[in-house]
PDB file of N, CA and C in Angstrom:
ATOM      1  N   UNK A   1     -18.116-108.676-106.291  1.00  0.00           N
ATOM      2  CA  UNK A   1     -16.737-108.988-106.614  1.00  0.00           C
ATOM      3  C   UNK A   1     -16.624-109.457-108.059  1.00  0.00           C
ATOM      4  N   UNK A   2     -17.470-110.213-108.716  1.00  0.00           N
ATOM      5  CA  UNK A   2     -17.274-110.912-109.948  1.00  0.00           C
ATOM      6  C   UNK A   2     -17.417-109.472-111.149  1.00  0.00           C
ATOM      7  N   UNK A   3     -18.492-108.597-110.822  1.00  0.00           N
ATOM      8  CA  UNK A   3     -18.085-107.431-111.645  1.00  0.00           C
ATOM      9  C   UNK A   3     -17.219-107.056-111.745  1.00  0.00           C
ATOM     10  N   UNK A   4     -16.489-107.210-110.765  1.00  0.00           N
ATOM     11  CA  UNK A   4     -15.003-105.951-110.558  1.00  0.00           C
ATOM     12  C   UNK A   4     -14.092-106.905-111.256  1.00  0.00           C
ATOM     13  N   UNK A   5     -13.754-108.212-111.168  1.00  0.00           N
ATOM     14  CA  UNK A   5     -13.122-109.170-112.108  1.00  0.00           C
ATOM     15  C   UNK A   5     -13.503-108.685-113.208  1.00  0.00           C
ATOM     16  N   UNK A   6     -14.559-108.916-113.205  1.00  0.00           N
ATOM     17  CA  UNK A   6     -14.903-109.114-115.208  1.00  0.00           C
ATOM     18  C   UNK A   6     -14.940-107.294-115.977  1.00  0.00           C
ATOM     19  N   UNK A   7     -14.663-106.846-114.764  1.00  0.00           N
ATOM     20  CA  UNK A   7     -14.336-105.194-115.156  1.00  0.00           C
ATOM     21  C   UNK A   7     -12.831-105.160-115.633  1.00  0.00           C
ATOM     22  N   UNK A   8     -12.032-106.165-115.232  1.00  0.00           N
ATOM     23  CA  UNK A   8      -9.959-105.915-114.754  1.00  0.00           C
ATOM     24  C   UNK A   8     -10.014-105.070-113.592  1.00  0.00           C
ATOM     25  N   UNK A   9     -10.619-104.421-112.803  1.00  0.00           N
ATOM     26  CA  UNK A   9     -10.491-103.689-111.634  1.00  0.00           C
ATOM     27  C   UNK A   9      -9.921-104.862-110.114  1.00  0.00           C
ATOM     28  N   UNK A  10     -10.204-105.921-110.367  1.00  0.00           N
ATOM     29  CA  UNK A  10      -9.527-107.127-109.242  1.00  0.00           C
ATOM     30  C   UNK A  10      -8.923-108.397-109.786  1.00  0.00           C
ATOM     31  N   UNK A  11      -7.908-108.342-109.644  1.00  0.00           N
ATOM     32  CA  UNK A  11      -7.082-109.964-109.836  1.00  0.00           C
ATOM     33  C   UNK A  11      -6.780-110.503-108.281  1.00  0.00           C
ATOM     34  N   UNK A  12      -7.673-111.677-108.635  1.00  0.00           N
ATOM     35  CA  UNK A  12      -6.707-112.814-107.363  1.00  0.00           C
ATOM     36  C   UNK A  12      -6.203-113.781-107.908  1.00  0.00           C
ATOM     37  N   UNK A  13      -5.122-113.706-107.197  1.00  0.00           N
ATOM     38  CA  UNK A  13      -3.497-114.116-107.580  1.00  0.00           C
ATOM     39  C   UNK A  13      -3.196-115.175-106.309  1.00  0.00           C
ATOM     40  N   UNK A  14      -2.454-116.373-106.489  1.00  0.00           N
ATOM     41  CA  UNK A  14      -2.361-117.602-105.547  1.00  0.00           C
ATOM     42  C   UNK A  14      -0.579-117.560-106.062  1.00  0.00           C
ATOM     43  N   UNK A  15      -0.010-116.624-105.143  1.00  0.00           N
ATOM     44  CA  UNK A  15       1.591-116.949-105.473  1.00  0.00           C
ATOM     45  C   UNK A  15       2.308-118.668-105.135  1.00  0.00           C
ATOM     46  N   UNK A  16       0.999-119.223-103.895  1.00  0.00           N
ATOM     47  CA  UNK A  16       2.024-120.100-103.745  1.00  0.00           C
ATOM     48  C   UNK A  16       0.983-121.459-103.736  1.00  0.00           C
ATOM     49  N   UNK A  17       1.867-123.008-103.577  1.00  0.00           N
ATOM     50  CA  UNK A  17       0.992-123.846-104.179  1.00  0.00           C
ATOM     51  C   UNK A  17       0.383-124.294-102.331  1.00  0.00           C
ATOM     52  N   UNK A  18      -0.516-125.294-102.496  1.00  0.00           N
ATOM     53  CA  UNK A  18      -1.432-125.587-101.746  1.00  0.00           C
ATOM     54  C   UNK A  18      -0.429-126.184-100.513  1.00  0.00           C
ATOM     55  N   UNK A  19       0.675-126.833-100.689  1.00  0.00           N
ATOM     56  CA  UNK A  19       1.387-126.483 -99.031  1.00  0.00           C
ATOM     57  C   UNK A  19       2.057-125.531 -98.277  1.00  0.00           C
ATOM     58  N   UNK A  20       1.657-124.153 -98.925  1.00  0.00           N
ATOM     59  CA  UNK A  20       2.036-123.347 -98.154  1.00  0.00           C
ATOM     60  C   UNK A  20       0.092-122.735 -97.210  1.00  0.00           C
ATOM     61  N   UNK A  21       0.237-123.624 -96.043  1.00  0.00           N
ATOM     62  CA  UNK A  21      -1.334-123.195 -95.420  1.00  0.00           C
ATOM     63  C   UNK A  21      -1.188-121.806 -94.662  1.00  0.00           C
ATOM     64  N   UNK A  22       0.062-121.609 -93.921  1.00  0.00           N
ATOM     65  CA  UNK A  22      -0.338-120.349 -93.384  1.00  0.00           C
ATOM     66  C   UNK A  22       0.667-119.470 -93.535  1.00  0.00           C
ATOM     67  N   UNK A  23       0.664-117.885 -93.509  1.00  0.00           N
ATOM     68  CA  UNK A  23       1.287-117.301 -93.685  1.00  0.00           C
ATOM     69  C   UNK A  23       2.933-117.291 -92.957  1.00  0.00           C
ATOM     70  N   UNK A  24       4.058-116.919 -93.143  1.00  0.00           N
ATOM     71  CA  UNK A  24       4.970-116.416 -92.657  1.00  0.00           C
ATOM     72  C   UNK A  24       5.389-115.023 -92.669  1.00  0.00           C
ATOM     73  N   UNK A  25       6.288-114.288 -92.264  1.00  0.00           N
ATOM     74  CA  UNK A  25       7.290-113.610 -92.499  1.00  0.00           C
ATOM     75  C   UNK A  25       7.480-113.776 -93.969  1.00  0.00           C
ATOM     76  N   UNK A  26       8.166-114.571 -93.991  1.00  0.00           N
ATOM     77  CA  UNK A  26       8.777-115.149 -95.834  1.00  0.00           C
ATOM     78  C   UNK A  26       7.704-114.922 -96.968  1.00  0.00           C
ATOM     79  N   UNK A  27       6.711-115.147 -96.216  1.00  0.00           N
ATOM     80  CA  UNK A  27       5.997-115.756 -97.660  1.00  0.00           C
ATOM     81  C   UNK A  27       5.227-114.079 -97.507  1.00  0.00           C
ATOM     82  N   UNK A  28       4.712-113.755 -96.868  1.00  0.00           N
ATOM     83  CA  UNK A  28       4.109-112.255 -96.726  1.00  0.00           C
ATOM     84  C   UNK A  28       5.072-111.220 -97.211  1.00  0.00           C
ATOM     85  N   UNK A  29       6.183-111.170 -97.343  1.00  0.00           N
ATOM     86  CA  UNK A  29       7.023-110.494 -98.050  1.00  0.00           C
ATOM     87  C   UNK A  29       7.008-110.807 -99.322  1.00  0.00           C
ATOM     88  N   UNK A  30       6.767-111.941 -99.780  1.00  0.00           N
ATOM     89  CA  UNK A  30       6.980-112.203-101.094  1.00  0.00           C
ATOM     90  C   UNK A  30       5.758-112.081-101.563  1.00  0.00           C
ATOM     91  N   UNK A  31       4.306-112.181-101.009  1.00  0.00           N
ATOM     92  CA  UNK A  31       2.935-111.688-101.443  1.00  0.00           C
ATOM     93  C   UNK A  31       2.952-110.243-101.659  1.00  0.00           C
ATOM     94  N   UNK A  32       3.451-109.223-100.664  1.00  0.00           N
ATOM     95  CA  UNK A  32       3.587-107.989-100.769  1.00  0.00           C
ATOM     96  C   UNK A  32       4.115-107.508-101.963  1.00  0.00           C
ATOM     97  N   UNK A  33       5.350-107.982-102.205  1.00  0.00           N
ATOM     98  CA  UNK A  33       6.684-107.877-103.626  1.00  0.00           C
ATOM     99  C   UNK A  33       5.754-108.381-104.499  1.00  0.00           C
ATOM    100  N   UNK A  34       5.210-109.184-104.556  1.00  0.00           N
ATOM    101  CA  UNK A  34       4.424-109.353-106.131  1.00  0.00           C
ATOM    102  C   UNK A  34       3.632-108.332-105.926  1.00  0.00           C
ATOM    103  N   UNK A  35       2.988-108.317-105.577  1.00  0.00           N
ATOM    104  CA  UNK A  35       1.357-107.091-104.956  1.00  0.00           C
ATOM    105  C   UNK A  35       2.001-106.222-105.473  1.00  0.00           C
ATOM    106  N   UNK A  36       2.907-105.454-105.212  1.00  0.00           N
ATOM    107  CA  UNK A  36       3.880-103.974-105.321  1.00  0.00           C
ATOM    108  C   UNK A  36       3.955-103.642-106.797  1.00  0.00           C
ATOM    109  N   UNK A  37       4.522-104.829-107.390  1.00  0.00           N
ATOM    110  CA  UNK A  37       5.160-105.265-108.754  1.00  0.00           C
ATOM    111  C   UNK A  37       4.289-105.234-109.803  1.00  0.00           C
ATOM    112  N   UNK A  38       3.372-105.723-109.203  1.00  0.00           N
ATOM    113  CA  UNK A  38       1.917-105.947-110.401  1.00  0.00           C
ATOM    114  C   UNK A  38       0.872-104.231-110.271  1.00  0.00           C
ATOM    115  N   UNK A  39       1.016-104.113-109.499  1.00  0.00           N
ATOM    116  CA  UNK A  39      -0.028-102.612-108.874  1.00  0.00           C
ATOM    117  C   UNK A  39       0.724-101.825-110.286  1.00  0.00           C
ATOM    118  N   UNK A  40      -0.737-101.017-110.649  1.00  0.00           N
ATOM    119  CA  UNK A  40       0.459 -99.785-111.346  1.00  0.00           C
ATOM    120  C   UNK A  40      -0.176 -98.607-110.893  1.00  0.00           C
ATOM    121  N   UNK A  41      -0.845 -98.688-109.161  1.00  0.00           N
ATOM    122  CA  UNK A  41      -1.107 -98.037-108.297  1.00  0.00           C
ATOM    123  C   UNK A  41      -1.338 -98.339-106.940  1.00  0.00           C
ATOM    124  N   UNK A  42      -1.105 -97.591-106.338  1.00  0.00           N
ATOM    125  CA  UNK A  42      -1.196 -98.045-104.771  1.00  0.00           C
ATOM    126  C   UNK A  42      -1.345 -96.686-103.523  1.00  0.00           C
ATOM    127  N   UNK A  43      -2.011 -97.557-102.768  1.00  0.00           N
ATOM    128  CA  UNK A  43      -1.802 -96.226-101.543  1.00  0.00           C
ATOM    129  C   UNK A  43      -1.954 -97.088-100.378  1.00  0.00           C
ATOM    130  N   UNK A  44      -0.882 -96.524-100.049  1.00  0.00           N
ATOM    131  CA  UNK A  44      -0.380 -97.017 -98.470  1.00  0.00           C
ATOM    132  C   UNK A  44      -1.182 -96.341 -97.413  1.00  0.00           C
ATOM    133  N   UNK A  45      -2.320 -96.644 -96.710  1.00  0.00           N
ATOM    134  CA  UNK A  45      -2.691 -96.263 -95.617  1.00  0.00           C
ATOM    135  C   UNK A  45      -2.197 -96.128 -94.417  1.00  0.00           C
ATOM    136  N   UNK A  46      -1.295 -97.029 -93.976  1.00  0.00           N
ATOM    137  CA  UNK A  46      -0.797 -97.042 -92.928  1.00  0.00           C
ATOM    138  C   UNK A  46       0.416 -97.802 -92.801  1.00  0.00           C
ATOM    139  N   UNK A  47       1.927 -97.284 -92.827  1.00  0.00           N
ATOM    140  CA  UNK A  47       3.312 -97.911 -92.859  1.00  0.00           C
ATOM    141  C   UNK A  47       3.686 -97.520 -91.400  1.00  0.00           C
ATOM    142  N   UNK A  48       4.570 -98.478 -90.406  1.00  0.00           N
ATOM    143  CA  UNK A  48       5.271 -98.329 -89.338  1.00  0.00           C
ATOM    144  C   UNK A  48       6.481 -97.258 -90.035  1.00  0.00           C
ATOM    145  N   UNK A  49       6.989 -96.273 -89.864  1.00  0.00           N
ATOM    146  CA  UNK A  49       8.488 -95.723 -90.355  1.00  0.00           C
ATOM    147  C   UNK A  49       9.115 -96.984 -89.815  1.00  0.00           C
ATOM    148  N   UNK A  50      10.128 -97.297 -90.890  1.00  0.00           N
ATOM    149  CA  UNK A  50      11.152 -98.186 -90.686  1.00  0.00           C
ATOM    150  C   UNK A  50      10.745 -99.404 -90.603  1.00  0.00           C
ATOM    151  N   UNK A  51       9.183 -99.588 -90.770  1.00  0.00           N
ATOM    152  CA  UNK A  51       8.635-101.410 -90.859  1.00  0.00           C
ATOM    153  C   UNK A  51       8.725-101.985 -91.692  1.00  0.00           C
ATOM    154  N   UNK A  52       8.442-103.078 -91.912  1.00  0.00           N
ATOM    155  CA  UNK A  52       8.738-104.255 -93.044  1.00  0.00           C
ATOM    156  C   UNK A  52       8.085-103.189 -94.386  1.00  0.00           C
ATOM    157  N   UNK A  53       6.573-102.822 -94.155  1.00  0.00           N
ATOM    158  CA  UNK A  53       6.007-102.143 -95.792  1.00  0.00           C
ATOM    159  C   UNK A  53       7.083-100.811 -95.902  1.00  0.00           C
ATOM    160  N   UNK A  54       7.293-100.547 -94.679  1.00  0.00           N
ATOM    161  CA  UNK A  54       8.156 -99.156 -95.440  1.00  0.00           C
ATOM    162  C   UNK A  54       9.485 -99.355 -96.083  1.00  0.00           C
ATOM    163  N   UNK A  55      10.201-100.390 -95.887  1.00  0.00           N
ATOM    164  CA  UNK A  55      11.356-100.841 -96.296  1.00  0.00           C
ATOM    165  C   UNK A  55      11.129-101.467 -97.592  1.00  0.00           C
ATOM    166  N   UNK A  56      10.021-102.197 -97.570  1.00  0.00           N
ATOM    167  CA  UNK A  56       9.476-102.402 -98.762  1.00  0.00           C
ATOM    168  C   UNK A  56       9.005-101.514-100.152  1.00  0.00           C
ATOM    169  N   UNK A  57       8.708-100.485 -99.398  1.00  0.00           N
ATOM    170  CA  UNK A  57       7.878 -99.163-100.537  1.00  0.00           C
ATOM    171  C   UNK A  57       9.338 -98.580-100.634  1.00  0.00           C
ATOM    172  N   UNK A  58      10.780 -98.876 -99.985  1.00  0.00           N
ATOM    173  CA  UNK A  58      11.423 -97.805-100.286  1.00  0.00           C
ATOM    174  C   UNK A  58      11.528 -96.006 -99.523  1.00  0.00           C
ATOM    175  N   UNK A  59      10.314 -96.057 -98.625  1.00  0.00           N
ATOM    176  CA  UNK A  59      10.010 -94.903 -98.460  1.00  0.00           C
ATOM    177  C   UNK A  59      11.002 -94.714 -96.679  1.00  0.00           C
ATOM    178  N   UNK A  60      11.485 -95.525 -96.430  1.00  0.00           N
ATOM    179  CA  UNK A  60      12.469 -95.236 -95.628  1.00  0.00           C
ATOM    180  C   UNK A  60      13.011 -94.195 -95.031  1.00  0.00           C
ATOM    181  N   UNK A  61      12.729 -93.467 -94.097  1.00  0.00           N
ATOM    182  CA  UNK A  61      13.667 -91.847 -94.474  1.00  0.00           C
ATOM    183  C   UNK A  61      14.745 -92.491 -93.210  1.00  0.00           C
ATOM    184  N   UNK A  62      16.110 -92.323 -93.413  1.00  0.00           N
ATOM    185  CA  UNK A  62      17.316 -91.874 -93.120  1.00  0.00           C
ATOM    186  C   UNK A  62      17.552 -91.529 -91.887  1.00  0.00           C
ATOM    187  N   UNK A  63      18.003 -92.235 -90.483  1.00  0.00           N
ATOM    188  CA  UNK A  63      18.023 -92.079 -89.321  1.00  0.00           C
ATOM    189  C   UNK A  63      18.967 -91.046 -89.125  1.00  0.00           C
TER     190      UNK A  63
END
């Protein structure tokens, strides 16, 4: 892992401060939205149609 840092190939990123201990809804959306934001690539392995990441990616298709 420390290669891949000291390559720029991995950033870990702490969006939130030390009282947020476990995940939510809320806060996993807002880890994702940065994640998304900062990527200037990505691949989605696996989206529910119409789930939280697909609504998220935009990739939505139209009932």
């Amino acid at each position: 892992m420390a290669v891949k840092v000291q390559a720029g190939r991995v950033i870990i990123i702490r969006p939130f401060d030390s009282a947020i201990r476990r995940p939510t809804k809320e806060t996993a959306a807002i880890r994702n939205r940065l994640v998304i934001d900062l990527a200037t690539r990505h691949t989605i392995i696996h989206a529910t149609p119409g789930g939280v990441l697909d609504r998220l990616m935009g990739t939505q298709t139209p009932a």
